[in-house]
Protein backbone atom coordinates (compact mmCIF):
# COMPACT_ATOMS: atom_id res chain seq x y z
CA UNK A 1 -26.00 -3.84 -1.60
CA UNK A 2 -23.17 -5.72 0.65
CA UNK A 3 -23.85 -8.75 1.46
CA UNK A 4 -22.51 -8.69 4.94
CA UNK A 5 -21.05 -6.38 7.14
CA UNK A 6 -20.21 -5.46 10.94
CA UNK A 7 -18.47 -2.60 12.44
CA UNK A 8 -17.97 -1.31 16.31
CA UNK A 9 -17.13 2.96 16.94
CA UNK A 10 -14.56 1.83 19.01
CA UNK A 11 -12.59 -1.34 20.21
CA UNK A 12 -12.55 -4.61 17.52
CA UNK A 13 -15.22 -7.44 16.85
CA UNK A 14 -15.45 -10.31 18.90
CA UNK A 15 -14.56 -13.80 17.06
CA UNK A 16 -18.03 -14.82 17.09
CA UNK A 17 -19.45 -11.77 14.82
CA UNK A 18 -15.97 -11.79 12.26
CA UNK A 19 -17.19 -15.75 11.39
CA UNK A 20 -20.88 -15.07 11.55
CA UNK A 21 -20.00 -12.09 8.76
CA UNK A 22 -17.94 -14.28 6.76
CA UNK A 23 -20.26 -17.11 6.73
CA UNK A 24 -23.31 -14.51 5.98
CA UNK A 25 -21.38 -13.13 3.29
CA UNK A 26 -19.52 -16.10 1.28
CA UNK A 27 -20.27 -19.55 2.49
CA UNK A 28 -22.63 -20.92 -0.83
CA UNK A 29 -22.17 -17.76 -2.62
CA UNK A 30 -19.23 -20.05 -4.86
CA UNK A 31 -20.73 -23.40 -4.82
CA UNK A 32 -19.27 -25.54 -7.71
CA UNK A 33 -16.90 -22.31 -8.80
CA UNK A 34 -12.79 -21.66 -9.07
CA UNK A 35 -12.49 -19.34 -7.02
CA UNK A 36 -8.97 -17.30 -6.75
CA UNK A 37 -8.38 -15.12 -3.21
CA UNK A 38 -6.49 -12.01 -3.28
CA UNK A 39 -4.29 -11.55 0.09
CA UNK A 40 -1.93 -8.88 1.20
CA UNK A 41 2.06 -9.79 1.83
CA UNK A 42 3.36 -9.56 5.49
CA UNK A 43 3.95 -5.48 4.96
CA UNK A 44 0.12 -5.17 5.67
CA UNK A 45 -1.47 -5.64 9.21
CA UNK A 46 -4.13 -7.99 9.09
CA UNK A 47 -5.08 -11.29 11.31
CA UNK A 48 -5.03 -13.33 8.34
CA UNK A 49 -3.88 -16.33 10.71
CA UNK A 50 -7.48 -16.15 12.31
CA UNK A 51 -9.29 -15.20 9.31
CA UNK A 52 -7.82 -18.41 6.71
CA UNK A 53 -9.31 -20.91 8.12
CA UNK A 54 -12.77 -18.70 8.44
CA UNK A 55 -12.38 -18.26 4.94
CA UNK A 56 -11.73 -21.72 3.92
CA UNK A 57 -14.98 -23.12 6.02
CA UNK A 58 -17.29 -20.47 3.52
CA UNK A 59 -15.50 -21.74 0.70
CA UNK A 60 -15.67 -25.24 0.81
CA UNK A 61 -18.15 -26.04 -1.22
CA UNK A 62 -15.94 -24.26 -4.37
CA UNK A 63 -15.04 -26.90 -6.76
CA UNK A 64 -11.27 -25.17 -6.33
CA UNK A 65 -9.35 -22.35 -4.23
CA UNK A 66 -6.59 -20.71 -4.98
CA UNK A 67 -4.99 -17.62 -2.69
CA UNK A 68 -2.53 -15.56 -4.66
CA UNK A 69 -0.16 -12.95 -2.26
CA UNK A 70 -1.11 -9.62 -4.32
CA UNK A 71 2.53 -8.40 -4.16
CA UNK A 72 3.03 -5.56 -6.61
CA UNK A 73 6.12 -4.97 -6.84
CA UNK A 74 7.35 -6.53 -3.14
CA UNK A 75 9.79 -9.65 -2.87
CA UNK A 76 8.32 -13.44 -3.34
CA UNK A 77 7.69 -15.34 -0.18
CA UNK A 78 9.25 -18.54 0.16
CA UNK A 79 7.61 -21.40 1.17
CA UNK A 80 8.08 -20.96 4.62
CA UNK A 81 6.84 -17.56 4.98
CA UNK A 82 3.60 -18.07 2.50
CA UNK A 83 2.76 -20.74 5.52
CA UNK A 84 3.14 -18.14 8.01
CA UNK A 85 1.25 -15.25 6.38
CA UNK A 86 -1.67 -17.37 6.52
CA UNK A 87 -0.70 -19.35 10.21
CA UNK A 88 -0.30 -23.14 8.95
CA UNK A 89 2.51 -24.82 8.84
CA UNK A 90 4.42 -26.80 5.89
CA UNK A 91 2.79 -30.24 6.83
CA UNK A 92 -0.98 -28.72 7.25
CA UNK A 93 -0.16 -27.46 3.72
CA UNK A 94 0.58 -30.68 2.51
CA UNK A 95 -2.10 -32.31 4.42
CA UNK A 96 -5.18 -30.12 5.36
CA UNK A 97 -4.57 -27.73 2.60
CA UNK A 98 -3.15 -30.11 -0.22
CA UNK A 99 -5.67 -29.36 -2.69
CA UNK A 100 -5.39 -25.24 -2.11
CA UNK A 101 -2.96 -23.51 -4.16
CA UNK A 102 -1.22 -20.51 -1.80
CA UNK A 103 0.97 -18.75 -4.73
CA UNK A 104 2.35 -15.38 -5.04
CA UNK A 105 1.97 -12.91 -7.99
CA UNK A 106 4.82 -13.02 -10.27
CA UNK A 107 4.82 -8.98 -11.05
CA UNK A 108 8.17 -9.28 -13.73
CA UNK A 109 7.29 -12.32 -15.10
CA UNK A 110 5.46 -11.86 -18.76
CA UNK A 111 3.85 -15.81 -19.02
CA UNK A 112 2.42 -14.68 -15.76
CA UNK A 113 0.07 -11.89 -17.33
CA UNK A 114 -2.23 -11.16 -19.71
CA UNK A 115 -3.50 -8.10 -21.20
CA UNK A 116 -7.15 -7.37 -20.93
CA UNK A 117 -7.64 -3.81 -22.14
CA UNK A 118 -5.75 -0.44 -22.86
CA UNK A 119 -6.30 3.31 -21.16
CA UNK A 120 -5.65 5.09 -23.75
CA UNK A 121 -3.12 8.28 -23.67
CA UNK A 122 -6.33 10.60 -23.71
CA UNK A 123 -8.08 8.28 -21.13
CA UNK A 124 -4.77 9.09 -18.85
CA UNK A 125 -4.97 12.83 -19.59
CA UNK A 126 -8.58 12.96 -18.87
CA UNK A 127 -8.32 11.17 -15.61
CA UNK A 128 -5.15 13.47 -14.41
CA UNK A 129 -6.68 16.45 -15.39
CA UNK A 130 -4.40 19.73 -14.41
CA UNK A 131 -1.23 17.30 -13.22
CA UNK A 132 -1.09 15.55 -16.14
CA UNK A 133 2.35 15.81 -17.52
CA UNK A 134 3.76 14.04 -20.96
CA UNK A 135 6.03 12.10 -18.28
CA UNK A 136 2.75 9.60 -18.12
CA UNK A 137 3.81 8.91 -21.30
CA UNK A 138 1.39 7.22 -23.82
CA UNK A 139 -1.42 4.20 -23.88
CA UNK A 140 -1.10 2.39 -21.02
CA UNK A 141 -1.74 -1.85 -21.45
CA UNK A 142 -3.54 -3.20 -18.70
CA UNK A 143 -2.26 -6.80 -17.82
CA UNK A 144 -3.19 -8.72 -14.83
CA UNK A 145 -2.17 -12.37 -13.60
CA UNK A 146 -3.95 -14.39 -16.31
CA UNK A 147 -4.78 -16.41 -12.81
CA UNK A 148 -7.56 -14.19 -12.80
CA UNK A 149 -8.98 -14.88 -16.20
CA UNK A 150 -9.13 -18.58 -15.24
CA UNK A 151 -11.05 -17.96 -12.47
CA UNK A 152 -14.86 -18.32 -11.94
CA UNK A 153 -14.52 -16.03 -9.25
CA UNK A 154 -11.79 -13.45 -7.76
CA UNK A 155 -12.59 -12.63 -3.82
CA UNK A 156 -10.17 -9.76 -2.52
CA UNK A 157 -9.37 -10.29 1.09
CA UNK A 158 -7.37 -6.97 2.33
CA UNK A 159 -7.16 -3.95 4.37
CA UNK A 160 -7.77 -0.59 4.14
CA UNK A 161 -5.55 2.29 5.45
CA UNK A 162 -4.99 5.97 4.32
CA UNK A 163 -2.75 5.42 0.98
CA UNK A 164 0.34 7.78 -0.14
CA UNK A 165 -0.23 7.26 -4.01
CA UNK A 166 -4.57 6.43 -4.07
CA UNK A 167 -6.27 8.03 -0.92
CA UNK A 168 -7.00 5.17 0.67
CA UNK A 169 -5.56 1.16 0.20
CA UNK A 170 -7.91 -1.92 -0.87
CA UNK A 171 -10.12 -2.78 -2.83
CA UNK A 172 -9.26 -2.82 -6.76
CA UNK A 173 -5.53 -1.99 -5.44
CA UNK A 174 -5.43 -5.50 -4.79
CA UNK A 175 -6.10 -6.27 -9.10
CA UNK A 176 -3.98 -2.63 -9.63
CA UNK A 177 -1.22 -2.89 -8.60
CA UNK A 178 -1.08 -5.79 -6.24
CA UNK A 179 -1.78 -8.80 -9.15
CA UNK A 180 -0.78 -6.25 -12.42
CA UNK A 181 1.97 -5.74 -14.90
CA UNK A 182 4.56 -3.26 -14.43
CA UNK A 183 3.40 -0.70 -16.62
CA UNK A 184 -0.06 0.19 -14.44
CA UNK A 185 2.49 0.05 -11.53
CA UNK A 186 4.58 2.97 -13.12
CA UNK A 187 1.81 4.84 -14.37
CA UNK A 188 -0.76 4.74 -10.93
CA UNK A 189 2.42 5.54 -8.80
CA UNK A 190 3.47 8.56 -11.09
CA UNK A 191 0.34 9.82 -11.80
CA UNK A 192 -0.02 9.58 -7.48
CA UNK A 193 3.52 11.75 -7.72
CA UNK A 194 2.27 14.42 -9.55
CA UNK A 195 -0.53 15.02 -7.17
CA UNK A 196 2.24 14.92 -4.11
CA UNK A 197 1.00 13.09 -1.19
CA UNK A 198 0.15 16.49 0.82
CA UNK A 199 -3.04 16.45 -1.61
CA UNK A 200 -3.80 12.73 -2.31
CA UNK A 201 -3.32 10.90 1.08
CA UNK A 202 -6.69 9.95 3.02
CA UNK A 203 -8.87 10.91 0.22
CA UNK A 204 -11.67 8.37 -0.84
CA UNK A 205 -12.02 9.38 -4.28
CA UNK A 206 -9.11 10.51 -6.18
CA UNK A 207 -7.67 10.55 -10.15
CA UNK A 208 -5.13 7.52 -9.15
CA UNK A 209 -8.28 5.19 -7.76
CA UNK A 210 -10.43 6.32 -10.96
CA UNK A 211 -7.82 4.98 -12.65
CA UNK A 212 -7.92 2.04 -11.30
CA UNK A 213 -11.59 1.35 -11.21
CA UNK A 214 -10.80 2.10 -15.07
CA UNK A 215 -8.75 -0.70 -14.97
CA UNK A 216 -10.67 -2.88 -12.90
CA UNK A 217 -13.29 -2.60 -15.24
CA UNK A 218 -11.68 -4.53 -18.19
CA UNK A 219 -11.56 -7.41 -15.95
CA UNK A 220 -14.67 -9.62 -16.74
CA UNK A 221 -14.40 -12.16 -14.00
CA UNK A 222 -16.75 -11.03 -11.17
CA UNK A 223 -15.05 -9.92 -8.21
CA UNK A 224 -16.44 -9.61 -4.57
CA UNK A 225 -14.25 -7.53 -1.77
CA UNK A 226 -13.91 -8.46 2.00
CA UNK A 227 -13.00 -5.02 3.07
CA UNK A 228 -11.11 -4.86 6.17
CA UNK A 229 -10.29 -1.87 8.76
CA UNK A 230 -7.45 -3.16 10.98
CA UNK A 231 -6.93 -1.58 14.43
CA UNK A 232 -4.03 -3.13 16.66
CA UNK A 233 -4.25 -6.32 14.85
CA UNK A 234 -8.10 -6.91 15.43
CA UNK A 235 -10.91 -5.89 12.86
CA UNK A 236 -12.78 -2.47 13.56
CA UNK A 237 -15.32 -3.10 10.09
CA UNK A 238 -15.66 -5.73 7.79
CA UNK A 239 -17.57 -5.13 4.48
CA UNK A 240 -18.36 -8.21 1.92
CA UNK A 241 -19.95 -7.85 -1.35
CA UNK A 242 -19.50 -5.94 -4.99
CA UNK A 243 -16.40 -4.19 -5.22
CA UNK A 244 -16.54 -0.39 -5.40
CA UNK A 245 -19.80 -0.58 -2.49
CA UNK A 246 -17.23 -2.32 0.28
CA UNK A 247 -14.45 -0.52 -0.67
CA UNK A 248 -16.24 3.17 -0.09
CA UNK A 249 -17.69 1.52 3.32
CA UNK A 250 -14.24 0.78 4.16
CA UNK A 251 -12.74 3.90 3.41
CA UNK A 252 -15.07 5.93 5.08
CA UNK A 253 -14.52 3.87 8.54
CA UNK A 254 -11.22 3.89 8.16
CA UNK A 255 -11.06 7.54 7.89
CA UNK A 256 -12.36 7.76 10.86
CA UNK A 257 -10.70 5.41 12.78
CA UNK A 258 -7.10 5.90 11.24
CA UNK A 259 -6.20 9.75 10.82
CA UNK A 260 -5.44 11.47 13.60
CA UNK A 261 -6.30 15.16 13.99
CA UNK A 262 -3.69 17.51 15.05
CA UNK A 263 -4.18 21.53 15.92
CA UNK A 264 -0.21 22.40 15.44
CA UNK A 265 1.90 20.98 12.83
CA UNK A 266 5.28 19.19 14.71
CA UNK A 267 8.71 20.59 14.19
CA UNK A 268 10.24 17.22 15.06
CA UNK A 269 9.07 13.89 14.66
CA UNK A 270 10.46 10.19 15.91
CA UNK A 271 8.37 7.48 13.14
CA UNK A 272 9.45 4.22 14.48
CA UNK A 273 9.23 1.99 11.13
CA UNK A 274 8.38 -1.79 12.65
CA UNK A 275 10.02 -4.48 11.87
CA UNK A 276 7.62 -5.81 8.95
CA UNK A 277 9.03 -3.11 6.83
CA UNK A 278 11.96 -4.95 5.87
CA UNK A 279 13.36 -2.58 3.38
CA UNK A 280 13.30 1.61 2.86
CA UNK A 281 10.78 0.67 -0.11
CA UNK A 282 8.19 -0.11 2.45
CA UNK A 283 9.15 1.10 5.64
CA UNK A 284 8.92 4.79 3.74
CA UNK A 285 5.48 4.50 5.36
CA UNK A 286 7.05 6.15 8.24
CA UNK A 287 7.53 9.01 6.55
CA UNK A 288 4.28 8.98 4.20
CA UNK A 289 1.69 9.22 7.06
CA UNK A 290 3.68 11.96 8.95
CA UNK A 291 4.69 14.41 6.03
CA UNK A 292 1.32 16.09 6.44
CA UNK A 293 1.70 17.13 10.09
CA UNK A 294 4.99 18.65 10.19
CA UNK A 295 5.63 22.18 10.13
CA UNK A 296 7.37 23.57 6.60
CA UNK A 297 11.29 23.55 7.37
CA UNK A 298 10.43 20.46 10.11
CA UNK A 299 11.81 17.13 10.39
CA UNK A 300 10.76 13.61 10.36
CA UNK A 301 13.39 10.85 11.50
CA UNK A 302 12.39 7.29 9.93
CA UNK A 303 13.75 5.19 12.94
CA UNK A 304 14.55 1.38 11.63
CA UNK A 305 17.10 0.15 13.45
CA UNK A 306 16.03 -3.07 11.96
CA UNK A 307 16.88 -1.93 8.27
CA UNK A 308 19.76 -2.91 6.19
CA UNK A 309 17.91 -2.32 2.38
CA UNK A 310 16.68 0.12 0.46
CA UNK A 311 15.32 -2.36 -1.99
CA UNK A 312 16.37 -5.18 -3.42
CA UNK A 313 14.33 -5.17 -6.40
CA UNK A 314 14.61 -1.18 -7.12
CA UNK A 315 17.86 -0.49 -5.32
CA UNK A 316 20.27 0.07 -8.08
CA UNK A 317 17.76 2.75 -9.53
CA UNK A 318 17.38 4.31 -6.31
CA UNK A 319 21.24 4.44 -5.39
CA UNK A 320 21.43 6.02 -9.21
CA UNK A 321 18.40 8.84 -8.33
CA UNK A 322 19.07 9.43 -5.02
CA UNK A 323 15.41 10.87 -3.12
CA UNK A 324 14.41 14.07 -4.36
CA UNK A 325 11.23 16.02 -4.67
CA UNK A 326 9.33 15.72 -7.93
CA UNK A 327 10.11 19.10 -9.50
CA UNK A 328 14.20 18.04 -9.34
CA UNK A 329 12.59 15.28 -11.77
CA UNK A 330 9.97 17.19 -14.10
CA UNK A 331 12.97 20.01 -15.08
CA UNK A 332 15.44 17.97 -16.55
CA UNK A 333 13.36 14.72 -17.29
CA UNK A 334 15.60 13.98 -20.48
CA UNK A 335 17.91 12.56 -17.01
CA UNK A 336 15.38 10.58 -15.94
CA UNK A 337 13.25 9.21 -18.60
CA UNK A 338 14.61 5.36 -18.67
CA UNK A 339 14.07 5.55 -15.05
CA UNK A 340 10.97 3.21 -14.00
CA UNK A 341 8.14 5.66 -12.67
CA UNK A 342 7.48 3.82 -9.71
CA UNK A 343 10.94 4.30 -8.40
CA UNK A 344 10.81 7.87 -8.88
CA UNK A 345 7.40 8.09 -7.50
CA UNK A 346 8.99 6.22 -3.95
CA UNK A 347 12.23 8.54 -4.61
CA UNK A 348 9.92 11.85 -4.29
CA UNK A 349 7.10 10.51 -1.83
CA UNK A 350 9.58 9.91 0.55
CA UNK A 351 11.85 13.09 -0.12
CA UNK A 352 8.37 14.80 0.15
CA UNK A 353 7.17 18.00 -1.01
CA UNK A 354 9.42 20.86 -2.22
CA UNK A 355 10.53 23.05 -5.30
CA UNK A 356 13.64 23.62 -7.20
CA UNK A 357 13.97 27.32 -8.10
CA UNK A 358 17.31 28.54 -9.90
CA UNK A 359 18.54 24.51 -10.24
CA UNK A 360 17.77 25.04 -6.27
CA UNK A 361 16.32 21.77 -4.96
CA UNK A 362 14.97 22.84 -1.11
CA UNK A 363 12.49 20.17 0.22
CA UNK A 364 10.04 21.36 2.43
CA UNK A 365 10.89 19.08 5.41
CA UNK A 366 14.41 17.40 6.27
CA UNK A 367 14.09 13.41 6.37
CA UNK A 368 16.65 11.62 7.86
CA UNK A 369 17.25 7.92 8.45
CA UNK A 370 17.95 6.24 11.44
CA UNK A 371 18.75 2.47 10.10
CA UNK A 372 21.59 0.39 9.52
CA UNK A 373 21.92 1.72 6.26
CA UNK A 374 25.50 3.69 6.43
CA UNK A 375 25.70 7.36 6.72
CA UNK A 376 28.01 7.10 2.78
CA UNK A 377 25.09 5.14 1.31
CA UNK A 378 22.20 8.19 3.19
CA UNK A 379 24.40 11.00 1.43
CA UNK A 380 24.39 9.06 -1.99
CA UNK A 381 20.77 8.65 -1.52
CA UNK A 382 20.01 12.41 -0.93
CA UNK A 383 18.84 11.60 2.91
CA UNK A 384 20.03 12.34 6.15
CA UNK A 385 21.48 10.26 9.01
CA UNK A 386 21.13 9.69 12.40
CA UNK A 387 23.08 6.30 13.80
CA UNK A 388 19.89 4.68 15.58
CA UNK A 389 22.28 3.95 18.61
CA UNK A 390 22.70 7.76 19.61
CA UNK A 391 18.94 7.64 19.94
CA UNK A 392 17.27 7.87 22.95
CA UNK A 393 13.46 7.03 22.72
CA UNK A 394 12.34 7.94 26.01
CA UNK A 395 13.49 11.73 24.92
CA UNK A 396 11.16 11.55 22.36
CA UNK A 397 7.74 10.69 24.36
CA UNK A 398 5.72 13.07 25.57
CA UNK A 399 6.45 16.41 24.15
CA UNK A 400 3.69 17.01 22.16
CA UNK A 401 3.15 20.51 23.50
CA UNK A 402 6.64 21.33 22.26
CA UNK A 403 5.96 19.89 18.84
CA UNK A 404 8.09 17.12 19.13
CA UNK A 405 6.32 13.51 18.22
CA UNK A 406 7.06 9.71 18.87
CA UNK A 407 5.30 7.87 16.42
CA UNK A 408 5.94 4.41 18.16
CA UNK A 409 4.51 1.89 15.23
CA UNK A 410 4.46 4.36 11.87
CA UNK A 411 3.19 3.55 8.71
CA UNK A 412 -0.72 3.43 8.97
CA UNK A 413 -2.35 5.67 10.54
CA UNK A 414 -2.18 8.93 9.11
CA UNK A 415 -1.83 12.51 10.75
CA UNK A 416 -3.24 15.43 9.35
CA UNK A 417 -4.00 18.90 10.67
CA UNK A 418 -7.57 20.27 11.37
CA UNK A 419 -8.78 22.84 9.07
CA UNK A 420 -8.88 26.72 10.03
């Protein structure tokens, strides 16, 4: 049973009902306890400026906090920018919020983790089913930020939006990947590869978040979700209490509140990538929650004119891949074995869906990138280009009829196309 909750049909909760939730559901629920906060990084829309302090009221009778920026695989904030994710600035942190650690997740970094259980090669096979592939390779370690072990408490604080590689974000994401070692990373993402986003995006249940609850599940610290569904930077639902029962309230509202129905698949589409997607890695989003809706031999144009990066922490794997569809990958995966499986899994969710007959690779949609990232560097990556200057937006906006879309802030909410 959640402890709390609060959701409208339509529009966002007023201030007054998001602290009267949070209060209901946490304040003396971690009297005398460490507790240890899970927060998305600044690639995640969420008012987490309104809701810190909120959540620092319910939790100050804790004998310690700690909030820990669930990265994954994303860059480090600095100083600076922690403050800002969370709206305080350097001298409240060293005043008000002295005695609160605000951290980040330190993904590469082996002191950081500890391993707290194994799924086991046949575990992984069982969970996969008919995409399994010996490309998942073998027993799987599950390590996660020993922060969590020292804990008396873990509270996730996150979102929830239709998900390329698990259905739907949140919940245990935020343990697996967001506070994990590398190899659940590589694994969740591939196994979310084989399955191709076409069939795993905006599903509630699916192999990738089994696998994760598997995870999750080695973790003996108790852990209690604040499930969030965002809508233009307000809160549609909020859902506190055992893990697994807010996350499937969450997904469920967000399903209806975030996929947009379509009758006609688009030939053309304009996905604006904003500016908190500071590199391809994340602003890929663009193309993720469109591939779904456009017509086979269609086009989606990621515009970021904001966008110099394809990743800095990936980058040198990607410009040696290039983007492809996974089949270009599964035939001749003596090439790409000592590849991490994450990158290919963001090389082929972005390319998209496709096959490779005859040594043939022929995606089923074009994607081309309209970024400063040069049109040299878009042909070494396998993409196309479009110089973000020659664009005119206001050409883009209202053709709908003639299956041409402009996706003004891309990324989370997802389009899909009615049934029959």
């Amino acid at each position: 049973m959640l402890d709390s909750q609060a959701s409208v049909p339509q529009g966002t909760l007023d201030d007054d009902t998001i602290r009267a939730t949070i209060a209901q559901g946490l304040a003396g629920h971690f009297t005398g306890q460490r507790v240890l906060v899970l927060v998305p990084d600044h690639t995640r829309t969420v008012p987490l400026p309104q809701l810190f302090p909120l959540l620092v009221e319910a939790l100050s009778d804790a004998k310690h906090v700690d909030f820990m920026v669930a990265l994954g695989t994303h860059l480090p904030l600095d100083d600076a920018s922690l403050c800002r994710l969370v709206g305080i600035t350097p001298e409240q942190r060293a005043t008000t919020y002295r005695n609160m650690g605000l951290f980040n997740h330190a993904w590469s970094d082996p002191g950081a983790l500890v391993q707290i259980g194994t799924i086991t090669r046949d575990q992984v096979q069982d969970i996969a089913g008919d995409v399994w592939h010996p490309s998942l390779g073998g027993d799987v370690p599950v390590r996660l930020n020993r922060a969590a072990l020292e804990a008396d408490h873990v509270l996730i604080v996150g979102p929830t939006f239709p998900h390329e590689v698990v259905g739907f974000s949140g919940g245990a994401k935020y343990l697996f990947p967001g506070i994990s070692g590398p190899e659940m990373i590589n694994v969740t993402h591939w196994l979310g590869a084989l399955i191709t986003i076409m069939e795993m995006i905006g599903m509630e249940q699916t192999p990738v978040r089994a696998m994760i609850h598997a995870a999750a599940d080695c973790l003996t610290t108790p852990v209690t979700l604040c499930a969030l569904v965002v809508e233009g930077g307000g809160l549609a639902g909020m859902f506190i209490g055992p893990m697994y029962e807010a996350y499937a309230a969450a997904a469920r509202l967000s399903s209806q509140r975030h996929i947009i129905w379509v009758d006609k698949p688009f030939k053309r589409v304009l996905s604006h990538a904003p500016a908190m997607y500071d590199e391809l890695w994340t602003g890929a989003k663009a193309m993720y929650k469109l591939e779904p809706a456009i017509v086979d031999g269609g086009e989606v144009i990621v515009h970021a004119p904001h966008l110099d990066t394809v990743s800095l922490v990936h980058g040198k794997y990607l410009y040696q891949v290039g983007y492809h569809v996974r089949d270009y990958f599964l035939k001749q995966w003596d090439r790409f074995g000592d590849v991490p499986l994450g990158v290919l899994a963001h090389s082929t969710h972005l390319k998209g869906a496709g096959t490779v007959e005859n040594g043939v690779e022929r995606p089923r949609i074009q994607v081309t990138l309209a970024s400063r990232i040069s049109p040299e560097d878009c042909a070494t990556l396998n993409l196309g280009y479009a110089d973000p200057a020659e664009i005119d937006v206001a050409a883009w906006q209202n053709r709908e009829d003639e299956g041409i879309l402009y996706v003004p802030k891309a990324g989370e909410f997802l389009y899909r196309l009615k049934e029959g």
